[in-house]
C-alpha atoms as a PDB file:
ATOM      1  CA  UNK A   1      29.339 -36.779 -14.415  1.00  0.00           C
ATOM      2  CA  UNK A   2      25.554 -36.836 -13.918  1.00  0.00           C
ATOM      3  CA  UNK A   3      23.852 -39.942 -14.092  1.00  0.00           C
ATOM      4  CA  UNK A   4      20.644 -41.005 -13.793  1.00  0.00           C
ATOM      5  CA  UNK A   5      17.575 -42.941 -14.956  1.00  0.00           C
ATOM      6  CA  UNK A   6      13.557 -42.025 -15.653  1.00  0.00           C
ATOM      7  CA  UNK A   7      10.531 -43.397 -16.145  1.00  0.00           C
ATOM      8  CA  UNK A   8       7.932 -41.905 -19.568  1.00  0.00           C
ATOM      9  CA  UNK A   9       5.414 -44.037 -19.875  1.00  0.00           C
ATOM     10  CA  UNK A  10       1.883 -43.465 -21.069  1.00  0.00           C
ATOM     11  CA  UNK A  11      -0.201 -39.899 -21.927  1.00  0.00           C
ATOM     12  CA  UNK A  12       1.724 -39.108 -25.404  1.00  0.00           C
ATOM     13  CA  UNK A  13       4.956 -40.061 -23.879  1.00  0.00           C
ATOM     14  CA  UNK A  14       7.328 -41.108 -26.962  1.00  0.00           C
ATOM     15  CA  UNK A  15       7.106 -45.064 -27.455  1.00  0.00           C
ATOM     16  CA  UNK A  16      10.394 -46.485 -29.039  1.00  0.00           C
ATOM     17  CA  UNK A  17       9.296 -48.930 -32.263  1.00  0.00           C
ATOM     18  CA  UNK A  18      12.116 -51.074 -32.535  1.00  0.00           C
ATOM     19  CA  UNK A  19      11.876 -52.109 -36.153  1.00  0.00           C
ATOM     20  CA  UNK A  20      11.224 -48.926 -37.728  1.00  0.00           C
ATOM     21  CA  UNK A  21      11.156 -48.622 -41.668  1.00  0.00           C
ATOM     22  CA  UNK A  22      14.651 -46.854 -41.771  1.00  0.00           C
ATOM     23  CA  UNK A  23      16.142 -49.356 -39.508  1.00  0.00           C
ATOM     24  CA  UNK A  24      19.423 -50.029 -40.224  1.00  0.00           C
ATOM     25  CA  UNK A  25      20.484 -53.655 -38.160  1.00  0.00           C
ATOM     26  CA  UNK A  26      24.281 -53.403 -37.248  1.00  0.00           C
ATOM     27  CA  UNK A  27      23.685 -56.500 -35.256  1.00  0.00           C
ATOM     28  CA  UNK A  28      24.525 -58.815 -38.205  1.00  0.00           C
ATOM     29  CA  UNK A  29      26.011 -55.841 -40.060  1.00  0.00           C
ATOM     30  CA  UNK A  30      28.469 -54.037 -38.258  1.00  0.00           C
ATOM     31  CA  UNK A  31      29.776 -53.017 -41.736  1.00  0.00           C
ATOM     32  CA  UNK A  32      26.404 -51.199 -42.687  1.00  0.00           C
ATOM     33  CA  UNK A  33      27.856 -48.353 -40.058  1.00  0.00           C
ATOM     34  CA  UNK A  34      28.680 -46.186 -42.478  1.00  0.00           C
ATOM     35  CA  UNK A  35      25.212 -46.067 -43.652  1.00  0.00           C
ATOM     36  CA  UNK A  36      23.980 -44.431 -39.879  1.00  0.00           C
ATOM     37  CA  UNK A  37      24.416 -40.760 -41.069  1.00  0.00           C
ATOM     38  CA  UNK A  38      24.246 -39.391 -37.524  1.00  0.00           C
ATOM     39  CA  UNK A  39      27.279 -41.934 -36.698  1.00  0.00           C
ATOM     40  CA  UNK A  40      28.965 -40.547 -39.693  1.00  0.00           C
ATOM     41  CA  UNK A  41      28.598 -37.187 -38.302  1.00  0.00           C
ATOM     42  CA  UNK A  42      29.846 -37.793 -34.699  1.00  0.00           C
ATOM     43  CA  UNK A  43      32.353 -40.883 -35.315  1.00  0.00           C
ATOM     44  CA  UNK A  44      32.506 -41.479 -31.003  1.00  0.00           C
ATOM     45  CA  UNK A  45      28.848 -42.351 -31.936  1.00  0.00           C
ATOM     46  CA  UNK A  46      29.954 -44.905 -34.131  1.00  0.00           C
ATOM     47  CA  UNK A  47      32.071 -46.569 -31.980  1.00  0.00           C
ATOM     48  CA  UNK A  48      29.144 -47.034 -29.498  1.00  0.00           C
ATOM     49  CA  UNK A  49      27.031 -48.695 -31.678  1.00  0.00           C
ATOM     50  CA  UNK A  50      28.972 -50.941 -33.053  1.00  0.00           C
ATOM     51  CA  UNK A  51      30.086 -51.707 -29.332  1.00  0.00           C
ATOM     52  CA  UNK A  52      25.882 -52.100 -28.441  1.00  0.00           C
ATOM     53  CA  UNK A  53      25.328 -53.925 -31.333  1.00  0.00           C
ATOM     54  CA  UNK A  54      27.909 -56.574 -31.254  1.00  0.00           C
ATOM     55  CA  UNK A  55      27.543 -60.081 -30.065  1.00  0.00           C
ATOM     56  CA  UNK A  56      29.072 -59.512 -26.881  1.00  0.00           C
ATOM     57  CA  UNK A  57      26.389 -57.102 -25.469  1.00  0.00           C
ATOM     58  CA  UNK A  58      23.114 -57.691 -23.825  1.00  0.00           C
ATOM     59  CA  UNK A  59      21.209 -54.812 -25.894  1.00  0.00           C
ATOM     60  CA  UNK A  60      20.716 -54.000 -29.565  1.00  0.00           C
ATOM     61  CA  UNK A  61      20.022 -50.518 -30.619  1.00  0.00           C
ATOM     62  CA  UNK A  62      17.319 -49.137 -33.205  1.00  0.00           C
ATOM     63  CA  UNK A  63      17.609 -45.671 -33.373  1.00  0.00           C
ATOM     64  CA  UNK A  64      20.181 -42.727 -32.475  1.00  0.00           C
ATOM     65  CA  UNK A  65      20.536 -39.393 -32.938  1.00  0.00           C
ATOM     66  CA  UNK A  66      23.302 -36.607 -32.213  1.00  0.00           C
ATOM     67  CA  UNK A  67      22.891 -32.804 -32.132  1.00  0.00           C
ATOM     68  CA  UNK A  68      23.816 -29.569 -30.922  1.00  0.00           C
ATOM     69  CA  UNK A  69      21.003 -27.708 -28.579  1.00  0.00           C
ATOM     70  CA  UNK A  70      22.813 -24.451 -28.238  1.00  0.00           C
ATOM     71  CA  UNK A  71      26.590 -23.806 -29.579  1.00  0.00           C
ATOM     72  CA  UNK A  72      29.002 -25.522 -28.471  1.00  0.00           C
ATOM     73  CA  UNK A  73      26.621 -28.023 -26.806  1.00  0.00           C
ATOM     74  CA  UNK A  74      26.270 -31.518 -28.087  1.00  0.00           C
ATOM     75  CA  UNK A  75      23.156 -34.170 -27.487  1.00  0.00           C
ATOM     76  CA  UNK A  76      22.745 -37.513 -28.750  1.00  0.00           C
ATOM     77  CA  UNK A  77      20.548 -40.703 -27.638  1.00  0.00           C
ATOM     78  CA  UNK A  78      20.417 -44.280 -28.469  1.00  0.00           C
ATOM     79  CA  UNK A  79      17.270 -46.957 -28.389  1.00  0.00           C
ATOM     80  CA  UNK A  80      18.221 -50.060 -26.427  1.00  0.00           C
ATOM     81  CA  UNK A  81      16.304 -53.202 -26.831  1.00  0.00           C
ATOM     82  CA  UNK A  82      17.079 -56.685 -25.326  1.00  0.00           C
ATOM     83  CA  UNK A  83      19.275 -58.645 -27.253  1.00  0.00           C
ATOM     84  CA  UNK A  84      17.326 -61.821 -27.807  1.00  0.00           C
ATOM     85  CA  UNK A  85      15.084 -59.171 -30.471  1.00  0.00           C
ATOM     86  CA  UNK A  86      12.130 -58.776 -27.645  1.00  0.00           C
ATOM     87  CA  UNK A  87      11.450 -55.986 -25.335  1.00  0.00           C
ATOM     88  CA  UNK A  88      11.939 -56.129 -21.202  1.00  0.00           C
ATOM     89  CA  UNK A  89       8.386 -57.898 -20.871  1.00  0.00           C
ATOM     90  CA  UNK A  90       8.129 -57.580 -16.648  1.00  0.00           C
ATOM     91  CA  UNK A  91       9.402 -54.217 -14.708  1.00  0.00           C
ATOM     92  CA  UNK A  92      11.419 -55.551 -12.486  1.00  0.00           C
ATOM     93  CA  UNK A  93      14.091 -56.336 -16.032  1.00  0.00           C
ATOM     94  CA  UNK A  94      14.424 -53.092 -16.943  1.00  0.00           C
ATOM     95  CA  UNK A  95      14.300 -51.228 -13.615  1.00  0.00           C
ATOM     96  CA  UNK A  96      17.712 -54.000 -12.396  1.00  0.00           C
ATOM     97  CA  UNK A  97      19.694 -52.825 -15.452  1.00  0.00           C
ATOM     98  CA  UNK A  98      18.626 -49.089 -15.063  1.00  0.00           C
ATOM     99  CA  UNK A  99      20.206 -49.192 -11.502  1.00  0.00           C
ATOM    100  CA  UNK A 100      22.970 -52.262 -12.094  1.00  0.00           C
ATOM    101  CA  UNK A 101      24.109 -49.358 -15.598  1.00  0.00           C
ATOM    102  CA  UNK A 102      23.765 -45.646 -13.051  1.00  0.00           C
ATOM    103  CA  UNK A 103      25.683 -48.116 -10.144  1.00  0.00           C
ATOM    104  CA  UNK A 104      28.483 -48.981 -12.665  1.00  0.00           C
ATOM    105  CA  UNK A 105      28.702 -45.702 -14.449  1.00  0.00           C
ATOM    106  CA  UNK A 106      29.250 -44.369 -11.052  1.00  0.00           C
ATOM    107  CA  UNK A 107      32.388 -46.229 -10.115  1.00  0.00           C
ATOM    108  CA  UNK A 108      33.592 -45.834 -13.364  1.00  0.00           C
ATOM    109  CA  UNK A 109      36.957 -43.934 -13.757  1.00  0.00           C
ATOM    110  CA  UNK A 110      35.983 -42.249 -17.235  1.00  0.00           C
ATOM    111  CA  UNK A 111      33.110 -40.218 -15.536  1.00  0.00           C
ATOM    112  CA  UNK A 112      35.510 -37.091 -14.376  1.00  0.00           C
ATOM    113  CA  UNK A 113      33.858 -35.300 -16.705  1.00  0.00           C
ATOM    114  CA  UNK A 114      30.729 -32.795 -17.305  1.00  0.00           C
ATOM    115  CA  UNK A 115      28.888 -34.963 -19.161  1.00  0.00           C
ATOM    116  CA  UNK A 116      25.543 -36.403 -18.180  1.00  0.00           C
ATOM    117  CA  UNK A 117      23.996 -39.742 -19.158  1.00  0.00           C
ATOM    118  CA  UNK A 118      19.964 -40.136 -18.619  1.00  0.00           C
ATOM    119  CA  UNK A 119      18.556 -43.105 -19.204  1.00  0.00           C
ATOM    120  CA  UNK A 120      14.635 -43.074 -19.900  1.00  0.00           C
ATOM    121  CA  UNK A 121      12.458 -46.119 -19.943  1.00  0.00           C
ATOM    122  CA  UNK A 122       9.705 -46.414 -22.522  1.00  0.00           C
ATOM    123  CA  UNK A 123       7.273 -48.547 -23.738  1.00  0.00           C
ATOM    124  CA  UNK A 124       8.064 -50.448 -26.768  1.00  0.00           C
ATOM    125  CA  UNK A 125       7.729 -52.418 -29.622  1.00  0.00           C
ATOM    126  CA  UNK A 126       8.958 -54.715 -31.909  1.00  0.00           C
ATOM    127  CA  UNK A 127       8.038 -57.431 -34.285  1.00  0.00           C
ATOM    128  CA  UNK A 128       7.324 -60.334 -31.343  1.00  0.00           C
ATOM    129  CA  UNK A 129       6.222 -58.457 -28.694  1.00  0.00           C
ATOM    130  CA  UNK A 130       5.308 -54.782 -26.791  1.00  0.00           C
ATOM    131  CA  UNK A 131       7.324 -54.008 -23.682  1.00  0.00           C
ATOM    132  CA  UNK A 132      10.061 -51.478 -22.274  1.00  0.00           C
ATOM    133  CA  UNK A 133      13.136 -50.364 -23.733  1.00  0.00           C
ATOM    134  CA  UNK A 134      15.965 -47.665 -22.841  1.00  0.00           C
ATOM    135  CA  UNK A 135      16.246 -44.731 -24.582  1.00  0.00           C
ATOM    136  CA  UNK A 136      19.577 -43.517 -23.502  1.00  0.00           C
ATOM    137  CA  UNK A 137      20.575 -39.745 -23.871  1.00  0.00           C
ATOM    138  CA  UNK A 138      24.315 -38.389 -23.527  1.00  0.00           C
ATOM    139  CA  UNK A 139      24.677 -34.841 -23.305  1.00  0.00           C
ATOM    140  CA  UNK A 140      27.482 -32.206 -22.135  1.00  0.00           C
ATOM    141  CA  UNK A 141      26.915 -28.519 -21.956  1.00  0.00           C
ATOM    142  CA  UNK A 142      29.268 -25.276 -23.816  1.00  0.00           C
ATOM    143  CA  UNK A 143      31.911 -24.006 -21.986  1.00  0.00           C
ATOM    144  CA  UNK A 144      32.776 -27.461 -19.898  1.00  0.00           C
ATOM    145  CA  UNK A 145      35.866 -28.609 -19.973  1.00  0.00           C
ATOM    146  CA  UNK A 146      37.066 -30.839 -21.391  1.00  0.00           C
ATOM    147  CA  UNK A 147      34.727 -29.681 -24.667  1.00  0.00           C
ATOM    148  CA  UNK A 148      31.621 -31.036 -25.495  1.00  0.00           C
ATOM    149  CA  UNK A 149      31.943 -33.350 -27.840  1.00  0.00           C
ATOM    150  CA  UNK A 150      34.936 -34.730 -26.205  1.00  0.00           C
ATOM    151  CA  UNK A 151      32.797 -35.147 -22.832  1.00  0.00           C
ATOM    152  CA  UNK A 152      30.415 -37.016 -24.519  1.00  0.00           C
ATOM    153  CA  UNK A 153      32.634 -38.958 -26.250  1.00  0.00           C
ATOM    154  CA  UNK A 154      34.002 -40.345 -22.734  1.00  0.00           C
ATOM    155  CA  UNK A 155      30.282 -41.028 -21.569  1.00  0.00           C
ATOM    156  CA  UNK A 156      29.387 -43.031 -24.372  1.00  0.00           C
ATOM    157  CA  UNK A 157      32.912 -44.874 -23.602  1.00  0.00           C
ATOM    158  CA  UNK A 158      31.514 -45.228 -19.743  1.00  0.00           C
ATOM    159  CA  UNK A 159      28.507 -46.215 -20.729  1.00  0.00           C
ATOM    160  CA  UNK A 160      29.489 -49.051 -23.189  1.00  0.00           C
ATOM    161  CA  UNK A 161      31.607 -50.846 -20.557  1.00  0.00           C
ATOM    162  CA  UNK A 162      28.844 -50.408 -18.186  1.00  0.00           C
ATOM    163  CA  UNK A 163      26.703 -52.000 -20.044  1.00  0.00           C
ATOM    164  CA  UNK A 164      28.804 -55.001 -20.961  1.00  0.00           C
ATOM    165  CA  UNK A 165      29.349 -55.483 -17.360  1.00  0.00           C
ATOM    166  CA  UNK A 166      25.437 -55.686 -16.202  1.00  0.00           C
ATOM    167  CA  UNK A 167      23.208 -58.652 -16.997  1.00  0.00           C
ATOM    168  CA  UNK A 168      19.461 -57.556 -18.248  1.00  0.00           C
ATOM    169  CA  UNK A 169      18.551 -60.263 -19.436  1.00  0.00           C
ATOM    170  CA  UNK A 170      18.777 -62.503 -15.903  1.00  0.00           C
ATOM    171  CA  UNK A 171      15.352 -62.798 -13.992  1.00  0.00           C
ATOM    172  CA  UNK A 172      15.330 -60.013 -11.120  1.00  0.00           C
ATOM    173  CA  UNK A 173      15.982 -60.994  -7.816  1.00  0.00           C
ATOM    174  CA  UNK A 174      13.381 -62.176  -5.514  1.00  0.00           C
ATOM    175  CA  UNK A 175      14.900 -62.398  -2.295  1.00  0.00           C
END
C-alpha cells in the first residue's frame, strides 16, 4: 500500500471549515450515523467514523465523502480535526502525527494491499480557532486485487488503528 502525506496550503488551496452547516457531530452521536449518506452508501466508511469519532481517538471528523473516479475505482476522504474541538495551532503538531500515522501505517500488517492512503494538511477552521487539519483520502484503483472497495475497506481499517496508536495532541519534541 502507498502511503504518504502533503502539504496545500494557501493560493485557493481547499481550507477544511470544521463546523460546516450540514455538520453532522457523531462525537456525542454515534447513533446519528445513519444520517451520513455517504457512510450509508459505503458501510466500511461507517465503521471509520464512528471509530474517529469515538472517545477513544485523538481526532474528530467533519466531513467525508466516497466515490468512484473511473469504474471499478473507489475514492473517499475524511476531515480530521483535534479532538479537544480546536485545530493543530503550531506546525510542528500536525507534521508529528502526519509522520507518527505514514510510520505506523507502514508496519501495519493490513497494508498488503493496492490501496493508497494520502494524507493532506490544510488550513482550517472552526468555531474557537483557525489552524491545520488532515484531510485524509483512501483510494484503490480497477482491476487490483483484492477489489476496490474491499482495498479500501482494509486502509480505512489500517488507518483507524494507526491513528489510535499516535498521540497529536502531545507537544512536539524539542530535543
Amino acid at each position: 500500500m502507498d502511503v504518504d502525506w502533503e502539504v496545500e496550503i494557501g493560493g485557493g488551496a481547499p481550507v477544511i471549515e470544521a463546523h460546516w452547516p450540514g455538520l453532522i457531530d457523531l462525537r456525542g452521536h454515534p447513533e446519528r450515523i445513519g444520517e451520513v449518506t455517504e457512510a450509508s452508501a459505503y458501510p466500511p466508511l461507517a465503521d471509520l467514523l464512528v471509530r474517529l469519532n469515538s472517545f477513544e481517538s485523538p481526532v474528530w471528523t467533519s466531513k467525508c465523502d466516497v466515490w468512484e473516479p473511473e469504474p471499478g475505482e473507489l475514492a473517499a476522504y475524511v476531515d480530521l480535526i483535534p479532538r479537544d474541538g480546536s485545530v493543530f495551532s503550531e506546525w510542528p503538531r500536525v507534521e508529528q502525527l502526519c509522520r507518527a500515522l505514514v510510520k505506523g501505517m507502514v508496519s501495519l500488517a493490513e497494508l498488503e494491499s493496492a490501496a493508497a492512503i494520502t494524507l493532506v494538511v490544510r488550513q482550517a477552521t472552526t468555531e474557537k480557532a483557525d489552524g491545520f487539519g488532515i484531510t485524509a483520502y483512501f483510494s484503490a484503483e480497477a482491476g487490483s486485487a483484492p477489489p476496490a472497495t474491499i482495498a479500501v475497506a482494509g486502509a480505512m481499517v489500517a488507518f483507524s488503528n494507526a491513528i489510535r496508536g499516535a498521540a497529536p495532541l502531545e507537544a512536539p519534541d524539542q530535543s
